[in-house]
N, C-alpha and C. Protein backbone atom coordinates (compact mmCIF):
# COMPACT_ATOMS: atom_id res chain seq x y z
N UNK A 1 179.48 32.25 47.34
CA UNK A 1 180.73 32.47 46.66
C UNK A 1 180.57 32.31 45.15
N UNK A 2 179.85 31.04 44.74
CA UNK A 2 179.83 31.21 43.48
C UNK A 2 178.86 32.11 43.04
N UNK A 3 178.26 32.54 43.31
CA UNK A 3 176.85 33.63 42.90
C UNK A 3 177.92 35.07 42.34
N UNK A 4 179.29 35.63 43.92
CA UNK A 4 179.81 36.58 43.35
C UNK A 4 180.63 36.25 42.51
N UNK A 5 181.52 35.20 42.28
CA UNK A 5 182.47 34.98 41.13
C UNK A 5 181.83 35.25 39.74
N UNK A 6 180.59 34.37 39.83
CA UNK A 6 180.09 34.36 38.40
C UNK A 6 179.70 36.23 38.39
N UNK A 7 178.72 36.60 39.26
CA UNK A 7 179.12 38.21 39.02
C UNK A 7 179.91 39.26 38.49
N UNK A 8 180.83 38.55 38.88
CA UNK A 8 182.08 39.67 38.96
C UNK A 8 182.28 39.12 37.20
N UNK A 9 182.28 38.13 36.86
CA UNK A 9 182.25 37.80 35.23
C UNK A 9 183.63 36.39 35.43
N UNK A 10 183.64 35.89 36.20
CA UNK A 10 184.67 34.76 36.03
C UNK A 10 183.90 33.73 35.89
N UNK A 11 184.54 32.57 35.05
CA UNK A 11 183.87 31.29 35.06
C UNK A 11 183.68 30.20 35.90
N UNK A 12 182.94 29.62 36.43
CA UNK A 12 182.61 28.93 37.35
C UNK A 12 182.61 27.54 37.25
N UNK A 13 183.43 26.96 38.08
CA UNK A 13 183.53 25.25 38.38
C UNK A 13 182.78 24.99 39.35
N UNK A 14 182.05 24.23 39.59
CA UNK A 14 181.43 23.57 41.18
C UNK A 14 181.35 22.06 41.51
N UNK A 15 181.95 21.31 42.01
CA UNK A 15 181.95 20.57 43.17
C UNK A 15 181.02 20.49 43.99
N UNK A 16 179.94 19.32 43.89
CA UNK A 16 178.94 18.87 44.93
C UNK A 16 178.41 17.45 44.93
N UNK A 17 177.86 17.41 46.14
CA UNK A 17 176.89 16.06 45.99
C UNK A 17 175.72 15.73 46.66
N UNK A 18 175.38 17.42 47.38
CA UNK A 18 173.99 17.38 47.82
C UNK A 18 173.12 18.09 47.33
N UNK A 19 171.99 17.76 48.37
CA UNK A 19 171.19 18.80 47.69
C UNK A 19 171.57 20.23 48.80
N UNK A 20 171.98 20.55 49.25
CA UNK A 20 172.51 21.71 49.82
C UNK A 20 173.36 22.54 48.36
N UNK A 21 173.99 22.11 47.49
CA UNK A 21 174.66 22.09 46.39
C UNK A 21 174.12 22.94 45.55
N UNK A 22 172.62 22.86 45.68
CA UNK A 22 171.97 23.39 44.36
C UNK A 22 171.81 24.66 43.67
N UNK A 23 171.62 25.16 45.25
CA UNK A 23 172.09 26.65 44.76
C UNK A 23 173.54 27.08 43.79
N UNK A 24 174.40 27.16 44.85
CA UNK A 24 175.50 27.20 43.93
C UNK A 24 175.61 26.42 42.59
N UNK A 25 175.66 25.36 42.62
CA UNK A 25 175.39 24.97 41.28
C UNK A 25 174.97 25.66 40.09
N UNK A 26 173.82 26.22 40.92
CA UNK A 26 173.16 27.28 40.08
C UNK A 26 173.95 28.45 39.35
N UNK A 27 174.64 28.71 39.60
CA UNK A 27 175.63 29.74 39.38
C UNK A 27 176.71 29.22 38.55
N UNK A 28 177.14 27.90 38.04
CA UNK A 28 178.11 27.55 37.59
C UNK A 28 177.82 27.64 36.28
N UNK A 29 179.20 27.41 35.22
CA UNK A 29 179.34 27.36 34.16
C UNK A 29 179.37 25.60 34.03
N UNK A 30 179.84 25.06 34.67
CA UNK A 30 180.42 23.76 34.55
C UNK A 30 179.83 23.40 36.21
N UNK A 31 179.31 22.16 36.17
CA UNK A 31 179.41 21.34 37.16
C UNK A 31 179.58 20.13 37.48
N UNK A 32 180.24 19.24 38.25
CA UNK A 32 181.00 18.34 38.59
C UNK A 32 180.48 17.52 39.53
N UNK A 33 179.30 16.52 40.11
CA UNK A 33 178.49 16.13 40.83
C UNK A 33 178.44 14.78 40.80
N UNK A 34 178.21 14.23 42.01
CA UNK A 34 177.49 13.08 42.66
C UNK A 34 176.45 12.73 43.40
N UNK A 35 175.68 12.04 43.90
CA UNK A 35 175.32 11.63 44.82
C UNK A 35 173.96 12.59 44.72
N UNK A 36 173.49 13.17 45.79
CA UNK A 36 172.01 14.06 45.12
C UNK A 36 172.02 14.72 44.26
N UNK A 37 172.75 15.06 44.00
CA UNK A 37 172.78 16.45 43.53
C UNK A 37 172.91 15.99 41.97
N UNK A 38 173.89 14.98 41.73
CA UNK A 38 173.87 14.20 40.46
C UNK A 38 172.28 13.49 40.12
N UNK A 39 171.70 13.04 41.23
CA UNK A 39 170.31 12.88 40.77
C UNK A 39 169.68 13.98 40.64
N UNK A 40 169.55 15.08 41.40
CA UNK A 40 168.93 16.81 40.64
C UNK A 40 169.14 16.97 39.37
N UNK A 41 170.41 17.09 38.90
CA UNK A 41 170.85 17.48 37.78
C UNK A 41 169.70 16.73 36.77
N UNK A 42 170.11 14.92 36.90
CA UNK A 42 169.57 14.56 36.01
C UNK A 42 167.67 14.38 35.93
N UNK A 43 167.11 14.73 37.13
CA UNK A 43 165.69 14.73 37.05
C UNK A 43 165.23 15.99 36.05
N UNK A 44 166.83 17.51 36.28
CA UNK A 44 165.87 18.62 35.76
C UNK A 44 166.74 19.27 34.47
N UNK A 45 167.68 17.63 33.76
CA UNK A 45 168.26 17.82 32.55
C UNK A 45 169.30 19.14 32.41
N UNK A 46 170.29 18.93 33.24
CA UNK A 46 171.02 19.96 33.31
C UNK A 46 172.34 18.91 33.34
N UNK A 47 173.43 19.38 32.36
CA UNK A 47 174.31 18.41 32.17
C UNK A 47 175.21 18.63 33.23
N UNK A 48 176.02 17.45 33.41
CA UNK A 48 177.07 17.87 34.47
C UNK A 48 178.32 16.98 34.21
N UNK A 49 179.08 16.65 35.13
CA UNK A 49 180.08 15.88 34.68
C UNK A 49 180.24 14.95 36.44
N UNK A 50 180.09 13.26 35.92
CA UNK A 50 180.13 12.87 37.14
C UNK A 50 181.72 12.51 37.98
N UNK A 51 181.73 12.48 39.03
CA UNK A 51 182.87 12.03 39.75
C UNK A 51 182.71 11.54 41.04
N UNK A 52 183.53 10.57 40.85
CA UNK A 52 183.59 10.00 42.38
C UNK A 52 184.62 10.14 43.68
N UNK A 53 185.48 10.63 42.91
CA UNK A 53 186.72 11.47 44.02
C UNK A 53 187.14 12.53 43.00
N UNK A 54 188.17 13.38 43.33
CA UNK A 54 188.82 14.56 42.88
C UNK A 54 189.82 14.05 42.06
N UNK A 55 190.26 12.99 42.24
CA UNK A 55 191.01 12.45 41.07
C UNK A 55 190.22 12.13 39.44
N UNK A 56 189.30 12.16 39.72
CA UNK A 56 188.38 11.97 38.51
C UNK A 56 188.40 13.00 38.29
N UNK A 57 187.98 14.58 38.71
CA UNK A 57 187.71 15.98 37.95
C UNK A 57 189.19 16.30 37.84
N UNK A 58 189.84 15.96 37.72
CA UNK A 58 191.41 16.49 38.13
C UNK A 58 191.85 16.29 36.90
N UNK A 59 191.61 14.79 36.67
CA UNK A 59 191.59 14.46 35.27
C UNK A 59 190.45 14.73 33.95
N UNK A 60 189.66 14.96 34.00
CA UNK A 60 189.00 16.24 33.23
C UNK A 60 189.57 17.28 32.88
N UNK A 61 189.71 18.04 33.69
CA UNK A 61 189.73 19.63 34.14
C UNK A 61 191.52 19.67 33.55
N UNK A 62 192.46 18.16 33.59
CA UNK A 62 193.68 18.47 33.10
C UNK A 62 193.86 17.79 31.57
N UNK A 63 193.11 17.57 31.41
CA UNK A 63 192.76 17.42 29.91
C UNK A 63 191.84 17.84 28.75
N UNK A 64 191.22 18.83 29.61
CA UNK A 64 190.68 20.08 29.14
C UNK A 64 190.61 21.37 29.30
N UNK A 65 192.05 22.12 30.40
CA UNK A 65 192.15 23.02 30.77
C UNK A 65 192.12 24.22 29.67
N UNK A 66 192.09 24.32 28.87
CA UNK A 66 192.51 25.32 27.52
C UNK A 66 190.91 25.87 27.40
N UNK A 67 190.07 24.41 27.43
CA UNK A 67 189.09 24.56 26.76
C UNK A 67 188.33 25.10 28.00
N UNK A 68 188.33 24.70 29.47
CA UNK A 68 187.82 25.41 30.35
C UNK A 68 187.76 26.91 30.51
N UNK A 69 189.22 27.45 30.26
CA UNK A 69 189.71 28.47 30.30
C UNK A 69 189.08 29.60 29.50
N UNK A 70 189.15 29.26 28.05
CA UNK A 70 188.02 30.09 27.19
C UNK A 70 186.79 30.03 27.28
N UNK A 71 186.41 29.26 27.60
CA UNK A 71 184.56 28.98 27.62
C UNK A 71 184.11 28.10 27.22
N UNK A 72 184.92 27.29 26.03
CA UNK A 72 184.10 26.54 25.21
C UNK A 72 184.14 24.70 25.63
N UNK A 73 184.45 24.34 27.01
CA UNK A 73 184.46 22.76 27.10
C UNK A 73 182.86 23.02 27.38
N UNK A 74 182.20 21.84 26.74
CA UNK A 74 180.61 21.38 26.70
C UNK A 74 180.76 20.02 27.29
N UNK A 75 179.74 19.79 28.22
CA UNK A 75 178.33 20.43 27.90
C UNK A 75 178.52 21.48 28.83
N UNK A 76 178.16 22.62 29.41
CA UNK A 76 177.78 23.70 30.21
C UNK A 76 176.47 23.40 30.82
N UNK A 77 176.29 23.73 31.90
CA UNK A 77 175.43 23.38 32.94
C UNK A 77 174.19 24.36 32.24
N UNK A 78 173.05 24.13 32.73
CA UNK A 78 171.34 24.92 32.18
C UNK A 78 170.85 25.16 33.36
N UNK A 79 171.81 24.94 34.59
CA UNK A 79 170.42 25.29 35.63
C UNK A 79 170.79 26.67 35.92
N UNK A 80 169.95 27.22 36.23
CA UNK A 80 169.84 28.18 37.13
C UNK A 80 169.13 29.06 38.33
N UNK A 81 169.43 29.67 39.13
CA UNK A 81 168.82 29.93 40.39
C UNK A 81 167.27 29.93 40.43
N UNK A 82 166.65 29.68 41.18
CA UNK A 82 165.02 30.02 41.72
C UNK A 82 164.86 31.23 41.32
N UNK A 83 163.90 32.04 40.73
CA UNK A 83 163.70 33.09 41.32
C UNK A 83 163.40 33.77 43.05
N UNK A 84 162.98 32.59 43.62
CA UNK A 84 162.42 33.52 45.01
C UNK A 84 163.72 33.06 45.60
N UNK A 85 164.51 32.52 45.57
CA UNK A 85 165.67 31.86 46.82
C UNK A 85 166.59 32.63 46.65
N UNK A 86 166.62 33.96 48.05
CA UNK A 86 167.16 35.14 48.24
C UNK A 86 168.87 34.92 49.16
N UNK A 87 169.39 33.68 49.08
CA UNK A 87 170.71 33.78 49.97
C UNK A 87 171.83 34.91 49.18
C-alpha cells in the first residue's frame, strides 16, 4: 500500500514496530516507529519519530499538520527499498 500511494505521488506516513515494517517504511516520507523497527531505523541512520501509542503521533501529526501537508515537517525518513525485494 505504501509503495502505491507514494507512486501515485501522495505523501506518506507509516506506523510500525517490526521488522516486517521495513519495507513499507521504505516507501515513506515520514516514519513513526518503535520497537524493531525503531532499532532498524537507528542502526541504518534513517530518522524517524518515536511513539509509544497513537496518542503520541496524534499529537505530532496535530501540531504539525500544515507542515505535514506541504512537505516540509523534518526530519524525513532516508531509507529506502532493497533493490532485489520484489513484493
Amino acid at each position: 500500500m505504501a509503495r502505491r500511494l507514494k507512486a501515485s505521488g501522495s505523501r506518506v506516513i507509516y506506523f510500525g514496530d517490526g521488522s516486517s515494517d521495513v519495507y513499507g517504511a521504505s516507501f515513506a516520507d515520514w516514519v513513526f516507529a518503535k520497537s524493531t523497527l525503531a532499532r532498524f531505523l537507528e542502526q541504518n541512520r534513517s530518522p524517524y519519530f518515536p511513539f509509544t501509542g497513537f496518542a503520541d503521533a496524534l499529537d505530532v501529526l496535530r501540531q504539525n499538520l500544515d507542515r505535514f501537508r506541504d512537505g516540509t515537517m523534518q526530519p524525513r525518513s532516508t531509507l529506502r527499498p532493497h533493490p532485489r525485494c520484489r513484493f
